[in-house]
C-alpha atoms as a PDB file:
ATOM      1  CA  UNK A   1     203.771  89.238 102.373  1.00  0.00           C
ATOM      2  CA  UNK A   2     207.807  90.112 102.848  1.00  0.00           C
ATOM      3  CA  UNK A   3     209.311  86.488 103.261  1.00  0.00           C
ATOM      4  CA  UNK A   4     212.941  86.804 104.721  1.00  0.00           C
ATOM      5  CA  UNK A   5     215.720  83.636 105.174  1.00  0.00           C
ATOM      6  CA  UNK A   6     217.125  83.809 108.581  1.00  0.00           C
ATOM      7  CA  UNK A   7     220.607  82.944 106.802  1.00  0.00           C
ATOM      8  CA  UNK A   8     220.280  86.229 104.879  1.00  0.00           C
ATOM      9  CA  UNK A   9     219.172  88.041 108.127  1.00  0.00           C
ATOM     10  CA  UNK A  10     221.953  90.545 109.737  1.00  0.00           C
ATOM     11  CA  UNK A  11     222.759  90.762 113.407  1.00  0.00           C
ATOM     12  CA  UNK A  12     220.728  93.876 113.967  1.00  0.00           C
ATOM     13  CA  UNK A  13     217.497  92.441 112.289  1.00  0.00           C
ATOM     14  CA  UNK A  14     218.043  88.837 113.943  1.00  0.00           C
ATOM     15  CA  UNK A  15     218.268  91.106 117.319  1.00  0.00           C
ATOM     16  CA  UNK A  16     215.138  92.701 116.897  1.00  0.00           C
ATOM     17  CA  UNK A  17     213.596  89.406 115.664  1.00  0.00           C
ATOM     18  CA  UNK A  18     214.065  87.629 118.801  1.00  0.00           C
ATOM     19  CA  UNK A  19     212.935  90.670 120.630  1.00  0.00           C
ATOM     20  CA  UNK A  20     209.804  91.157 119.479  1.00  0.00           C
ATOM     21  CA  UNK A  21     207.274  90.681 121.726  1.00  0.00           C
ATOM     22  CA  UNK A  22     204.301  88.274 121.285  1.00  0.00           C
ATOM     23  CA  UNK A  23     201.079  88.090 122.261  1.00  0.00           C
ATOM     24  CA  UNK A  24     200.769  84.371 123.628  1.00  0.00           C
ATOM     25  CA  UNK A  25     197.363  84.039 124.774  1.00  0.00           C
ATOM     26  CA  UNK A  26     196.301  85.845 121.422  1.00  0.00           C
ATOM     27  CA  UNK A  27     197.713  83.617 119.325  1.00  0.00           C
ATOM     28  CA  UNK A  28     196.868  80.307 121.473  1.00  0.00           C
ATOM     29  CA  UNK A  29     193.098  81.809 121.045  1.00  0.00           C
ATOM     30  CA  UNK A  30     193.468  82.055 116.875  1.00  0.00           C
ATOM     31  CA  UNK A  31     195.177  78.815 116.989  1.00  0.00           C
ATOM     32  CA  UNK A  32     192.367  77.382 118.898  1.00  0.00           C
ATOM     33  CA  UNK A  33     189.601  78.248 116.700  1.00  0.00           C
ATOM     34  CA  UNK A  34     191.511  77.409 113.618  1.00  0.00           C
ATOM     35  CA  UNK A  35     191.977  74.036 114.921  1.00  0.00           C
ATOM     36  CA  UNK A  36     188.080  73.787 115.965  1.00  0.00           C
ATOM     37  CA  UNK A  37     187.667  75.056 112.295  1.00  0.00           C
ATOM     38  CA  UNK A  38     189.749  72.085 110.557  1.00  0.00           C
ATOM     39  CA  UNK A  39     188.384  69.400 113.115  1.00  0.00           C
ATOM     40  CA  UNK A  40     184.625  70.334 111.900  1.00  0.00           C
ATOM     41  CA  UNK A  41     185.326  71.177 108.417  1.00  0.00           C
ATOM     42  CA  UNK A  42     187.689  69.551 107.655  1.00  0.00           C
ATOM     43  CA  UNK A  43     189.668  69.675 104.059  1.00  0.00           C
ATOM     44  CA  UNK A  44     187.378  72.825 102.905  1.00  0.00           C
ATOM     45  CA  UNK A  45     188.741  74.472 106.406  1.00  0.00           C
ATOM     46  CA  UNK A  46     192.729  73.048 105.474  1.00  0.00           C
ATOM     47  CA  UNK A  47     192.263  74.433 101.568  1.00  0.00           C
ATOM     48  CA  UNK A  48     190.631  78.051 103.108  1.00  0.00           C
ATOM     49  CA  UNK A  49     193.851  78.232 105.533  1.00  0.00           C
ATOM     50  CA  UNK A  50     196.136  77.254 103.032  1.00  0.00           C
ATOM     51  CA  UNK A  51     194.994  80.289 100.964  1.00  0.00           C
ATOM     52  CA  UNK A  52     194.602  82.940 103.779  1.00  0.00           C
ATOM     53  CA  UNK A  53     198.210  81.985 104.828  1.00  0.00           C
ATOM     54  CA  UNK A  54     200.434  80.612 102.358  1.00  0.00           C
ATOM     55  CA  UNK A  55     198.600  82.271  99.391  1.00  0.00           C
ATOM     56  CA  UNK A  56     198.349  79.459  97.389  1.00  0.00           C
ATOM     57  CA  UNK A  57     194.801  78.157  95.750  1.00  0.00           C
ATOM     58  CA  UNK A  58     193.993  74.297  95.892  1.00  0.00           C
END
């Protein structure tokens, strides 16, 4: 995963940062099941997200 600091970003790649398009209703639906995840797993559903997207291992 490339992690970039929006301080260190130049004009050009802040410009085609903000216009990227997104894919709302996409992401509302991943969102939602993530948060039906958590709500009946609980911590084992926090620690498995925590891994899958910040790459760090409770």
């Amino acid at each position: 995963m490339m992690i970039k600091r929006l301080s260190e970003l130049s004009d050009a790649e802040m410009g085609r940062l903000l216009r990227r398009e997104v894919d709302l209703e996409k992401a509302m639906d991943v969102a939602k099941k993530i948060l039906a995840d958590v709500r009946e797993k609980g911590d084992a559903a926090l620690i498995k997200y925590t891994k899958k997207f910040d790459g760090v291992e409770l």
